[in-house]
ModelCIF file with pLDDT and N, C-alpha, C, O atoms, coordinates in Angstrom:
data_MODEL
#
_entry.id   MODEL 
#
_entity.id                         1 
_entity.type                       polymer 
_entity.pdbx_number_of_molecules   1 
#
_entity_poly.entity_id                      1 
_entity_poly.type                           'polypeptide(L)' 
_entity_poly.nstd_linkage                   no 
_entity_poly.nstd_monomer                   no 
_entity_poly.pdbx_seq_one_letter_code       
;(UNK)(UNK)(UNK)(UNK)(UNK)(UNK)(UNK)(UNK)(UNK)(UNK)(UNK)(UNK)(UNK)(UNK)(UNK)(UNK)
(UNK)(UNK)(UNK)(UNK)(UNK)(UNK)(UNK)(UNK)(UNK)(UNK)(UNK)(UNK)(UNK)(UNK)(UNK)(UNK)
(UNK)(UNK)(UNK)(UNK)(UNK)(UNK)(UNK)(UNK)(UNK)(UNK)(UNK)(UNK)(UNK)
;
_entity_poly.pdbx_seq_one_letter_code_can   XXXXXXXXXXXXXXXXXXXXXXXXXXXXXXXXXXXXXXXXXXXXX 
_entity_poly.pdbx_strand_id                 A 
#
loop_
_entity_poly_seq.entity_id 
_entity_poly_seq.num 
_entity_poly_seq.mon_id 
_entity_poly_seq.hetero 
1 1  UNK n 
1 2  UNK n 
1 3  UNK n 
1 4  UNK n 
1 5  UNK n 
1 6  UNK n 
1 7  UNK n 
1 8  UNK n 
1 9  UNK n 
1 10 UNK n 
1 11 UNK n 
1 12 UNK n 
1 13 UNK n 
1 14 UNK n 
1 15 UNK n 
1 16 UNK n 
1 17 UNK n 
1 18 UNK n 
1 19 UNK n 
1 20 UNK n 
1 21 UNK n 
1 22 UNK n 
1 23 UNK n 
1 24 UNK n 
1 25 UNK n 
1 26 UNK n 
1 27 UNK n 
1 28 UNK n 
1 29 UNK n 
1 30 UNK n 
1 31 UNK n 
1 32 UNK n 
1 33 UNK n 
1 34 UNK n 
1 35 UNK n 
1 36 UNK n 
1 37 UNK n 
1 38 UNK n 
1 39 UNK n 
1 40 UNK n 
1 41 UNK n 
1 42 UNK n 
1 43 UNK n 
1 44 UNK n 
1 45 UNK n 
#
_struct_asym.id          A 
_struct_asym.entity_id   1 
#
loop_
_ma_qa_metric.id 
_ma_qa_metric.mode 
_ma_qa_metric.name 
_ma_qa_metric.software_group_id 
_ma_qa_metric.type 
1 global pLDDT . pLDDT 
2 local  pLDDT . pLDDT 
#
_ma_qa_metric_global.metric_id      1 
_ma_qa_metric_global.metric_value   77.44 
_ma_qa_metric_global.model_id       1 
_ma_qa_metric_global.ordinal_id     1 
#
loop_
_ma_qa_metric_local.label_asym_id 
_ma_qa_metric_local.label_comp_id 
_ma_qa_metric_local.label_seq_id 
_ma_qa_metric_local.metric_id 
_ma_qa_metric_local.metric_value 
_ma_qa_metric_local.model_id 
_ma_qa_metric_local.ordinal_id 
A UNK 1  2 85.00 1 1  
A UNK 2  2 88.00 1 2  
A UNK 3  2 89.00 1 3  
A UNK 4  2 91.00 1 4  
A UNK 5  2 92.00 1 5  
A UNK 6  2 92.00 1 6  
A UNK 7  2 92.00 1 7  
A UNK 8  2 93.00 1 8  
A UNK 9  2 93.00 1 9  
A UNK 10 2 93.00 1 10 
A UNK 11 2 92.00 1 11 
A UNK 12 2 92.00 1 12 
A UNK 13 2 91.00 1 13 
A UNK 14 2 90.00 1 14 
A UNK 15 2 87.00 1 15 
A UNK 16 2 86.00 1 16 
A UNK 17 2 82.00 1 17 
A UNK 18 2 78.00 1 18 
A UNK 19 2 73.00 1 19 
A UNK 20 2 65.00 1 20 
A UNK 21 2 62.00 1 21 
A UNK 22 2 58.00 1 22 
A UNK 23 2 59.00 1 23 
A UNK 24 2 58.00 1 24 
A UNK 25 2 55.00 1 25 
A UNK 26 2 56.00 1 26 
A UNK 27 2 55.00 1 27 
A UNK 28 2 54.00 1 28 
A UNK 29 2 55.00 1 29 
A UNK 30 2 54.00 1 30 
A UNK 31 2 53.00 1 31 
A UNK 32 2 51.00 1 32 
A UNK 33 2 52.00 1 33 
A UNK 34 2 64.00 1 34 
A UNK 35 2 67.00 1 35 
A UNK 36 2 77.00 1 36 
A UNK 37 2 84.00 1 37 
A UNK 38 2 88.00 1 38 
A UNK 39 2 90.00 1 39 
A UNK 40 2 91.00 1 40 
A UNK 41 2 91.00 1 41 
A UNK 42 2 92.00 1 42 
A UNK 43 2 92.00 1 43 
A UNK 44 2 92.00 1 44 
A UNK 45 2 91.00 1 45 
#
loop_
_atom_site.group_PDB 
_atom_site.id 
_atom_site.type_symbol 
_atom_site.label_atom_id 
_atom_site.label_alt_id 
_atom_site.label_comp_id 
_atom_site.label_asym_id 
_atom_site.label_entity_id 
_atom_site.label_seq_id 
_atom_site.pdbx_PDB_ins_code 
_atom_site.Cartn_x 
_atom_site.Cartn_y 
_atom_site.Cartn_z 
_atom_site.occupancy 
_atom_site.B_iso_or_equiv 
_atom_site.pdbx_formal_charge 
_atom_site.auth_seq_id 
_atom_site.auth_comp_id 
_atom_site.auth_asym_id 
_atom_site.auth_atom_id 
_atom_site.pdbx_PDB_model_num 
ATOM 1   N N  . UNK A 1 1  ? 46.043 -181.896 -195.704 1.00 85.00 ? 1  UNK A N  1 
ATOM 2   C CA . UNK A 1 1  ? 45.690 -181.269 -196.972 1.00 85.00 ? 1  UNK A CA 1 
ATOM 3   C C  . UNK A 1 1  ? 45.647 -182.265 -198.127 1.00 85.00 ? 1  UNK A C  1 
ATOM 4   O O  . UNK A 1 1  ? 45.094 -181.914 -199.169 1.00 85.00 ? 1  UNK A O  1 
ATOM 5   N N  . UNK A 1 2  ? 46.154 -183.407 -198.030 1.00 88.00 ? 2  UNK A N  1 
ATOM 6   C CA . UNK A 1 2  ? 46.208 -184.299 -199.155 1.00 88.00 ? 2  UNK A CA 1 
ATOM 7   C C  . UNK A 1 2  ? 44.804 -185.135 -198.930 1.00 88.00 ? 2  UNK A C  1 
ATOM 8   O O  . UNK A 1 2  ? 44.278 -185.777 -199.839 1.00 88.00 ? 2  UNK A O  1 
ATOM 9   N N  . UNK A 1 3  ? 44.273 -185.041 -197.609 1.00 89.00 ? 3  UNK A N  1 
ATOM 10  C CA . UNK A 1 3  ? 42.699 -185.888 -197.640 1.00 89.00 ? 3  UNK A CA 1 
ATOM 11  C C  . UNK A 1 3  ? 41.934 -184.570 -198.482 1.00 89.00 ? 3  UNK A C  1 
ATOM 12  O O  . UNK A 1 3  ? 41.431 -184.742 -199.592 1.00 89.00 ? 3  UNK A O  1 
ATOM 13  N N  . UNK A 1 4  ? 41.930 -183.286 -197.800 1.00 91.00 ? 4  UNK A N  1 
ATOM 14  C CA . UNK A 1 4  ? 41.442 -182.550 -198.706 1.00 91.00 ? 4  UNK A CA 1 
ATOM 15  C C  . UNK A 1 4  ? 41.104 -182.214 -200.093 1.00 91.00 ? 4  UNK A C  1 
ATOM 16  O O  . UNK A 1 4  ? 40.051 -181.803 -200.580 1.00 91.00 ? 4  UNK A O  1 
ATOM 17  N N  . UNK A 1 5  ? 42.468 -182.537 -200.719 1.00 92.00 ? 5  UNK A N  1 
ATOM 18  C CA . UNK A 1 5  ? 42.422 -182.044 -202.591 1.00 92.00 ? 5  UNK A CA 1 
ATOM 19  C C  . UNK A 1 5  ? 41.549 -183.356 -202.749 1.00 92.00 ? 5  UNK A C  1 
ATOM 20  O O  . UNK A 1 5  ? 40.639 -183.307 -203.576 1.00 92.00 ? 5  UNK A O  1 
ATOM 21  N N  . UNK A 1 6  ? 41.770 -184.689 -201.933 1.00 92.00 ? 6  UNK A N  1 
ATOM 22  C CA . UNK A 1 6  ? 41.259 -185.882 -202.626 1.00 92.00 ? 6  UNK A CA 1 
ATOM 23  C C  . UNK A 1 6  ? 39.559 -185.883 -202.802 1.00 92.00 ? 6  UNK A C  1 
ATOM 24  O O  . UNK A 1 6  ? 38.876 -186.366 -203.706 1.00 92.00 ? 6  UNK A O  1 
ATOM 25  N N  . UNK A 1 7  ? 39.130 -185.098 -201.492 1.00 92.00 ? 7  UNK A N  1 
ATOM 26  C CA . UNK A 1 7  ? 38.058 -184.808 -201.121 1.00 92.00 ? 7  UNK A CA 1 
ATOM 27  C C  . UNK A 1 7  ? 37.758 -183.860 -202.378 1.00 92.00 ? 7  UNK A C  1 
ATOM 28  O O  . UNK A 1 7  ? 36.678 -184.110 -202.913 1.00 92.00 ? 7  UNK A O  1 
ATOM 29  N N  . UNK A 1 8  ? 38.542 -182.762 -202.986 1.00 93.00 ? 8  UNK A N  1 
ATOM 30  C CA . UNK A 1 8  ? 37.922 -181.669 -203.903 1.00 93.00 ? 8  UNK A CA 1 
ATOM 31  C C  . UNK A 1 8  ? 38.215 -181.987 -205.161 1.00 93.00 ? 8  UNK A C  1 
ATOM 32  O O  . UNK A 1 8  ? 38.004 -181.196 -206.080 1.00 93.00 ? 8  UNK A O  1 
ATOM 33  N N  . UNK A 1 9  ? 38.842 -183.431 -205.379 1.00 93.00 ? 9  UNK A N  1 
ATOM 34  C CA . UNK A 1 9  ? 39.161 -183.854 -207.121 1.00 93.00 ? 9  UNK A CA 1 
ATOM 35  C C  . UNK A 1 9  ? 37.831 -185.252 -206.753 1.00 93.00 ? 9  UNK A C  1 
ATOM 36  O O  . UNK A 1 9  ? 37.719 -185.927 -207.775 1.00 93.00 ? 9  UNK A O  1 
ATOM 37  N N  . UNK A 1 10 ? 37.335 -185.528 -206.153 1.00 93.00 ? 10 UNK A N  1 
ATOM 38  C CA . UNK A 1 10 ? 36.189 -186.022 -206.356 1.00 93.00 ? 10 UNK A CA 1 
ATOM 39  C C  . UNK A 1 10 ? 34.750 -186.083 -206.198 1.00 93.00 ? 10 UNK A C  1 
ATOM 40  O O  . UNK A 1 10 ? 33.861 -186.928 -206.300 1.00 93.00 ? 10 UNK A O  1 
ATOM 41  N N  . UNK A 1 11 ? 34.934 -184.207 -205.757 1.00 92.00 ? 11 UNK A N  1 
ATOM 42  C CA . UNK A 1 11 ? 33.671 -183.359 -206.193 1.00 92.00 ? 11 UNK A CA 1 
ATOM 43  C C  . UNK A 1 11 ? 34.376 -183.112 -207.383 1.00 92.00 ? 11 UNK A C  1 
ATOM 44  O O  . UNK A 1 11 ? 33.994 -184.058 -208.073 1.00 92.00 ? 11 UNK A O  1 
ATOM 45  N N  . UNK A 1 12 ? 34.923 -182.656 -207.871 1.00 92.00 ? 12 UNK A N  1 
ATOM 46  C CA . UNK A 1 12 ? 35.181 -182.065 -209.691 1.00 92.00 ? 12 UNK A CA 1 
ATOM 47  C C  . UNK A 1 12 ? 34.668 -183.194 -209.917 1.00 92.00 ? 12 UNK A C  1 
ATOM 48  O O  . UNK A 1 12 ? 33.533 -183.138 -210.390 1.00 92.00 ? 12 UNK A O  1 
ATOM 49  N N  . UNK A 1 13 ? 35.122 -184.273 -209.740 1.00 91.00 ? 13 UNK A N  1 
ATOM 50  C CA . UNK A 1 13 ? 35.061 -185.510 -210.546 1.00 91.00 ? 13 UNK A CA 1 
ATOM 51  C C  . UNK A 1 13 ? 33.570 -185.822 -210.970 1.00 91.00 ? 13 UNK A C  1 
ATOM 52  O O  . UNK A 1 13 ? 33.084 -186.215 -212.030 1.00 91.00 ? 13 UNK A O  1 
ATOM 53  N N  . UNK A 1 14 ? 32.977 -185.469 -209.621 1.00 90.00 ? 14 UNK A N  1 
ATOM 54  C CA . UNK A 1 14 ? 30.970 -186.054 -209.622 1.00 90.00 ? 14 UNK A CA 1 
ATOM 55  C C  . UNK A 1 14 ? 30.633 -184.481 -210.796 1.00 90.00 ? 14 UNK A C  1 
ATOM 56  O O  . UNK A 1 14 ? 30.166 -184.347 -211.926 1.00 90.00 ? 14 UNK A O  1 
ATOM 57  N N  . UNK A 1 15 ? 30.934 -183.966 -210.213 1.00 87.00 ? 15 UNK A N  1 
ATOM 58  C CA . UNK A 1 15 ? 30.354 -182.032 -211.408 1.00 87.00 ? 15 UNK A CA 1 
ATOM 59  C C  . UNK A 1 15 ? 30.557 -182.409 -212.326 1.00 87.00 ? 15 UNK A C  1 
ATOM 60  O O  . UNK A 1 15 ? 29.625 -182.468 -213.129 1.00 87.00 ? 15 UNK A O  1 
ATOM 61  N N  . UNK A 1 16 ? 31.713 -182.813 -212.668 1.00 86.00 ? 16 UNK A N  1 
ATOM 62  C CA . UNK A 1 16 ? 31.756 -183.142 -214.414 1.00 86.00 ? 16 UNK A CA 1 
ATOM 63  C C  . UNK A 1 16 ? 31.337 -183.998 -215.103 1.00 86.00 ? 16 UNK A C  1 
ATOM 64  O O  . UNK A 1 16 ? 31.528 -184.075 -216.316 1.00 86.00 ? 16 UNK A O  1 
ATOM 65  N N  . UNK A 1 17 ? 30.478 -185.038 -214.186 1.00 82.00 ? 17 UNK A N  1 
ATOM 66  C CA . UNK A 1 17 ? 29.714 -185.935 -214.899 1.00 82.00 ? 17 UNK A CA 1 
ATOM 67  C C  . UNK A 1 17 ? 28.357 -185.446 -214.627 1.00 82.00 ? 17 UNK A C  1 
ATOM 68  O O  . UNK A 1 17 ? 27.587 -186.268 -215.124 1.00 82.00 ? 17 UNK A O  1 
ATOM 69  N N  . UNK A 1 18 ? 27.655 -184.421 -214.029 1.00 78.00 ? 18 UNK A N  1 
ATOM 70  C CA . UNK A 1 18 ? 26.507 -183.878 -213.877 1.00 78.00 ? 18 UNK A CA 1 
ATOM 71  C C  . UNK A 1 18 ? 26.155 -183.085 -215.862 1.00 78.00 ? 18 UNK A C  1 
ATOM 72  O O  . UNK A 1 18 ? 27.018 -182.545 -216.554 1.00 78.00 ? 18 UNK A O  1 
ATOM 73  N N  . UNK A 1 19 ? 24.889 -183.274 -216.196 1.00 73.00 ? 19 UNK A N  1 
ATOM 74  C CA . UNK A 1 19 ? 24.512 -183.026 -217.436 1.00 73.00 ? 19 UNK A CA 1 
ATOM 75  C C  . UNK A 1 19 ? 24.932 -181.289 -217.356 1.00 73.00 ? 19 UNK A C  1 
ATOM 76  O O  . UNK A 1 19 ? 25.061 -180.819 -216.226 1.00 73.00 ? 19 UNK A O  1 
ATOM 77  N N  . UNK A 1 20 ? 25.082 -180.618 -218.239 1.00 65.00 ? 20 UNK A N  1 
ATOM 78  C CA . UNK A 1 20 ? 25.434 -179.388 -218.486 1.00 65.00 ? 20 UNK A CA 1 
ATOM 79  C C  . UNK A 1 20 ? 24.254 -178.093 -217.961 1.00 65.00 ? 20 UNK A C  1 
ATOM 80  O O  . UNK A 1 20 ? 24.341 -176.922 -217.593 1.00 65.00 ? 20 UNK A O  1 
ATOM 81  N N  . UNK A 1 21 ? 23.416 -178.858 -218.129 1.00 62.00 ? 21 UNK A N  1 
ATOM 82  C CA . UNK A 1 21 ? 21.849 -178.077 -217.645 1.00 62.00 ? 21 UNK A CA 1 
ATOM 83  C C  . UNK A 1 21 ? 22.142 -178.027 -216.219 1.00 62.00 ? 21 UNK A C  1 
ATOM 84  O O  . UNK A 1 21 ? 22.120 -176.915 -215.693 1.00 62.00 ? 21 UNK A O  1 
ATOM 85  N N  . UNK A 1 22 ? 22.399 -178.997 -215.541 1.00 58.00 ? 22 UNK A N  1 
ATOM 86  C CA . UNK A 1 22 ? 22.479 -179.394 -214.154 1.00 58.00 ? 22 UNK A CA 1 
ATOM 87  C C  . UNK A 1 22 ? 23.402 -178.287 -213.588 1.00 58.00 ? 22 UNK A C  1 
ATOM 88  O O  . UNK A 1 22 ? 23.216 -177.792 -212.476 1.00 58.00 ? 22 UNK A O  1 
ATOM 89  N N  . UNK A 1 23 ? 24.254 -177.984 -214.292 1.00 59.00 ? 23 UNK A N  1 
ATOM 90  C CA . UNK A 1 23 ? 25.436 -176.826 -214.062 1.00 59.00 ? 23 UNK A CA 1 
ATOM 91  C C  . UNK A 1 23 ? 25.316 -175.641 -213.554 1.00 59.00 ? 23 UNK A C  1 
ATOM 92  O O  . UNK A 1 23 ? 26.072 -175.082 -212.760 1.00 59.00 ? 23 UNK A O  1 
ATOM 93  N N  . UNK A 1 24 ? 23.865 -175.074 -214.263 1.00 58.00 ? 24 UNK A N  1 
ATOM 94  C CA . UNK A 1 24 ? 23.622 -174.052 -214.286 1.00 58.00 ? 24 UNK A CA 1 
ATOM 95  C C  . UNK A 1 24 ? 22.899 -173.483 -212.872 1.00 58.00 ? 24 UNK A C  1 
ATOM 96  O O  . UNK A 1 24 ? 22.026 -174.087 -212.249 1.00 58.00 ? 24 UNK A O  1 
ATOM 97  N N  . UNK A 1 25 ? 23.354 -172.448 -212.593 1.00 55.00 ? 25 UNK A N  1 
ATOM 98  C CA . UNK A 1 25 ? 22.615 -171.612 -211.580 1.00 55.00 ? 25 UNK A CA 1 
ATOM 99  C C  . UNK A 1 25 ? 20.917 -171.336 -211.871 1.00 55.00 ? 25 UNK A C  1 
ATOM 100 O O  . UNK A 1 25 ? 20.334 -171.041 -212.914 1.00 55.00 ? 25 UNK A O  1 
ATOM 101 N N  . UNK A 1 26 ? 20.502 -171.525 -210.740 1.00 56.00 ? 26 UNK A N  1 
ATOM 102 C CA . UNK A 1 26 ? 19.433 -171.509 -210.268 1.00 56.00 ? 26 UNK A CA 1 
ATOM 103 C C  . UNK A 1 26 ? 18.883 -170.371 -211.677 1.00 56.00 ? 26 UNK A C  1 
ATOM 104 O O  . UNK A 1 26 ? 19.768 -169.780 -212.296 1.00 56.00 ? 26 UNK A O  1 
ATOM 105 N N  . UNK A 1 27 ? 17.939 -170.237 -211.929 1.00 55.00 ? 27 UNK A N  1 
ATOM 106 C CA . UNK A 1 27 ? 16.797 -168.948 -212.678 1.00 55.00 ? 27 UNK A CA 1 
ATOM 107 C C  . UNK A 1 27 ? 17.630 -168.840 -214.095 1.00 55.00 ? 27 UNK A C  1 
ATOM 108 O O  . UNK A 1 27 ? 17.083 -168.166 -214.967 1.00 55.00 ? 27 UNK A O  1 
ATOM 109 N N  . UNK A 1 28 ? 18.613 -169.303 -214.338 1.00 54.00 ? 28 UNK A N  1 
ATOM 110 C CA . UNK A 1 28 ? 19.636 -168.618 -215.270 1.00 54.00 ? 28 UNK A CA 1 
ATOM 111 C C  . UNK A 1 28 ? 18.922 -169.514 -216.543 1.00 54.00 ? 28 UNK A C  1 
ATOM 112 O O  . UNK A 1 28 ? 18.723 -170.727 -216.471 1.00 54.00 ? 28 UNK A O  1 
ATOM 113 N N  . UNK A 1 29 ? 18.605 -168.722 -217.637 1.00 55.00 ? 29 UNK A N  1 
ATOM 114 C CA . UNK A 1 29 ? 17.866 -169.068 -219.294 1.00 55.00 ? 29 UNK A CA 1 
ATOM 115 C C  . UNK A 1 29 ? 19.065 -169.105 -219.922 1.00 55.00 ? 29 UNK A C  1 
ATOM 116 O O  . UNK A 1 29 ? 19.980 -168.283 -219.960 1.00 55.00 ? 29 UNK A O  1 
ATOM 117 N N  . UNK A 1 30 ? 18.858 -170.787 -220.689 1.00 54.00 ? 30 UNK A N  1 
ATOM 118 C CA . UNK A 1 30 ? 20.159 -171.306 -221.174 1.00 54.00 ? 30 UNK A CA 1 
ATOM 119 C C  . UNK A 1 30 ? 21.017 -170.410 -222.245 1.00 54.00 ? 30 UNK A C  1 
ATOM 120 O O  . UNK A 1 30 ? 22.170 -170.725 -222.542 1.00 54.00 ? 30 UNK A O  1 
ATOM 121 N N  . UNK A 1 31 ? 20.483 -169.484 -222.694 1.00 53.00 ? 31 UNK A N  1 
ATOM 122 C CA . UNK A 1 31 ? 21.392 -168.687 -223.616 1.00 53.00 ? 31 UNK A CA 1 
ATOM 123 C C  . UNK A 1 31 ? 22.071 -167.717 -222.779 1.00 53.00 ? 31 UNK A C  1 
ATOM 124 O O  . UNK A 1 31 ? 23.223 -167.428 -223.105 1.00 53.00 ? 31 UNK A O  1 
ATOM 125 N N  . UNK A 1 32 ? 21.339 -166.919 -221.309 1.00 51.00 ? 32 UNK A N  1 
ATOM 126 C CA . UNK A 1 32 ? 22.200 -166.169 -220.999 1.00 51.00 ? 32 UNK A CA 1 
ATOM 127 C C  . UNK A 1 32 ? 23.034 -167.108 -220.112 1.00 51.00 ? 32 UNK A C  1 
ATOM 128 O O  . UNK A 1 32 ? 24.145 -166.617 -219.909 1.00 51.00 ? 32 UNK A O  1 
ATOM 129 N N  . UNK A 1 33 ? 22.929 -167.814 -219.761 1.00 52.00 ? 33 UNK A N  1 
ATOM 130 C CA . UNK A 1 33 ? 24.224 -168.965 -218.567 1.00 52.00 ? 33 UNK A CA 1 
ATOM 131 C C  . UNK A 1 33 ? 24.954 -169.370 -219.204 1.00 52.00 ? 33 UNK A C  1 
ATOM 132 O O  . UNK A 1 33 ? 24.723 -169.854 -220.312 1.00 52.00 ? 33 UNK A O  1 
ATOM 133 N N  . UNK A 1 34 ? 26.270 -169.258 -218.551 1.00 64.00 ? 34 UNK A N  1 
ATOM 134 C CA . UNK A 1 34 ? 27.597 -168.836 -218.769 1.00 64.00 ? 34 UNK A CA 1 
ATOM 135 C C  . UNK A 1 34 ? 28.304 -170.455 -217.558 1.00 64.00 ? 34 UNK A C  1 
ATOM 136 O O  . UNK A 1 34 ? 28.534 -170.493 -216.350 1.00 64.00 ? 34 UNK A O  1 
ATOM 137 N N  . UNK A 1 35 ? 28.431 -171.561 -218.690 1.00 67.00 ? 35 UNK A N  1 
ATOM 138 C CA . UNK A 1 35 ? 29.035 -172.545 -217.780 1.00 67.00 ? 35 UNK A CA 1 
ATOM 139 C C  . UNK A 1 35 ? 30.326 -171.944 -217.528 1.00 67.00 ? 35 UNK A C  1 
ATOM 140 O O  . UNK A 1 35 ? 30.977 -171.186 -218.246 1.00 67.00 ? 35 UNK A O  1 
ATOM 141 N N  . UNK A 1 36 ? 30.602 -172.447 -216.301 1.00 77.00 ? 36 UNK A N  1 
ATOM 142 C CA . UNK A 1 36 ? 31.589 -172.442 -215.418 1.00 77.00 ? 36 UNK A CA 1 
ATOM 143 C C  . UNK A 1 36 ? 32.166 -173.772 -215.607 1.00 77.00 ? 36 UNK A C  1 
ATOM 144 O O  . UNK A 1 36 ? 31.448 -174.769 -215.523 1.00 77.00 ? 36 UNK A O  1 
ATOM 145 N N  . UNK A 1 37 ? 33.737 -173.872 -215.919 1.00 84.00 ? 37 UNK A N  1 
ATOM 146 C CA . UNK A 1 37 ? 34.133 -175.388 -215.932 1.00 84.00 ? 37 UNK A CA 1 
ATOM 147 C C  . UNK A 1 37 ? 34.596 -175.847 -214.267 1.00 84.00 ? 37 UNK A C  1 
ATOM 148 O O  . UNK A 1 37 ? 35.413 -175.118 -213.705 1.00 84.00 ? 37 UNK A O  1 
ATOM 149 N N  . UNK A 1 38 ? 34.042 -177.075 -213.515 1.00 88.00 ? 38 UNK A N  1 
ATOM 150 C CA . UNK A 1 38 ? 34.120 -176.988 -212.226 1.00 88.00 ? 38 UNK A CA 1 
ATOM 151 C C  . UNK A 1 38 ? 35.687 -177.071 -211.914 1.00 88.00 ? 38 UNK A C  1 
ATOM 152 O O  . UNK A 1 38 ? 36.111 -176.830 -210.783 1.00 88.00 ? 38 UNK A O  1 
ATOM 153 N N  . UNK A 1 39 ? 36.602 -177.458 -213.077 1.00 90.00 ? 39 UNK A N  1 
ATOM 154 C CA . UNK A 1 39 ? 38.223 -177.443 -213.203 1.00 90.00 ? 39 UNK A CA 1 
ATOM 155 C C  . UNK A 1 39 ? 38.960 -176.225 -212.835 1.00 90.00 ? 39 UNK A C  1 
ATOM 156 O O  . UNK A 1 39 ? 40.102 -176.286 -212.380 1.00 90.00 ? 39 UNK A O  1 
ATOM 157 N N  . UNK A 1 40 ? 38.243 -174.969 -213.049 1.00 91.00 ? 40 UNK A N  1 
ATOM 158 C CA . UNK A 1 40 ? 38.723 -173.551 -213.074 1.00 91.00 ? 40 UNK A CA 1 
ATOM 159 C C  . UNK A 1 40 ? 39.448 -173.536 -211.840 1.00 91.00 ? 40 UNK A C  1 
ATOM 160 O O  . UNK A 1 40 ? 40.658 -173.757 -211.891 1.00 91.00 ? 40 UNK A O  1 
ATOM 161 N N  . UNK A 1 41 ? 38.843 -173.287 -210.627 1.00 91.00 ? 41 UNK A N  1 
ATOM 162 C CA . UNK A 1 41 ? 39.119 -172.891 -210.038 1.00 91.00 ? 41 UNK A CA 1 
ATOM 163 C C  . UNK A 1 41 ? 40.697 -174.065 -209.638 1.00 91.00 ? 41 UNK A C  1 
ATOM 164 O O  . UNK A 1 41 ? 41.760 -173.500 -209.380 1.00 91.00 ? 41 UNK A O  1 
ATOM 165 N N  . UNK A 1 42 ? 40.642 -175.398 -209.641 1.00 92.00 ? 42 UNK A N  1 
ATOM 166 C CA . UNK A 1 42 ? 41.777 -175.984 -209.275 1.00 92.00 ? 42 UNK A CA 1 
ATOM 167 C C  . UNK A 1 42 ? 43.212 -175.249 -210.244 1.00 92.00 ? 42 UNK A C  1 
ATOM 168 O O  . UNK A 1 42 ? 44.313 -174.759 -209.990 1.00 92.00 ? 42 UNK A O  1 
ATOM 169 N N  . UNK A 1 43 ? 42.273 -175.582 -211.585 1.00 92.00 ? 43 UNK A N  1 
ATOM 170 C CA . UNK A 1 43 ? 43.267 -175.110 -212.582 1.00 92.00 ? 43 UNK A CA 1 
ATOM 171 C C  . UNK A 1 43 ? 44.125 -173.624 -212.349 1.00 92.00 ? 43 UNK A C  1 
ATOM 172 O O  . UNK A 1 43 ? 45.206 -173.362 -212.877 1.00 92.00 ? 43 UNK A O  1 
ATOM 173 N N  . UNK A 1 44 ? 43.487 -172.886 -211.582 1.00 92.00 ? 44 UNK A N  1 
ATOM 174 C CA . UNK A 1 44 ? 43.904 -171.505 -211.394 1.00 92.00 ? 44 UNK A CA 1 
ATOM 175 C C  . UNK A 1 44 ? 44.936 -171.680 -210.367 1.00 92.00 ? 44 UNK A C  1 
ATOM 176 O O  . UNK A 1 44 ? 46.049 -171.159 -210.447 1.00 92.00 ? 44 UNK A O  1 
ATOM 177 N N  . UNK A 1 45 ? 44.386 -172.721 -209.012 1.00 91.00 ? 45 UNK A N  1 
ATOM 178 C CA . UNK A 1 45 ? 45.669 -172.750 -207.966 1.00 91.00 ? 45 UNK A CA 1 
ATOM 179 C C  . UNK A 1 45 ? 46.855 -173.277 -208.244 1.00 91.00 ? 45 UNK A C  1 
ATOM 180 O O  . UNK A 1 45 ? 47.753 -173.252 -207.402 1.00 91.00 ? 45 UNK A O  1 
#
């Protein structure tokens, strides 16, 4: 499990340097898309 988190703090790591547009779900028009911070979910466990 510790190769794991290392493995999932450096996908956060690449997401959070992806441009904010890049973020967004597929079809979603930038006023109604609702970023998601890719931190949430760690931050929650």
């Amino acid at each position: 499990e510790f190769l794991v988190m290392a493995t999932t703090l450096m996908m956060i790591k690449s997401r959070m340097l992806l441009p904010v547009i890049a973020r967004r779900g597929e079809g979603e028009d930038e006023e109604e898309a609702e970023w998601i911070d890719p931190r949430m979910e760690l931050v929650r466990q």
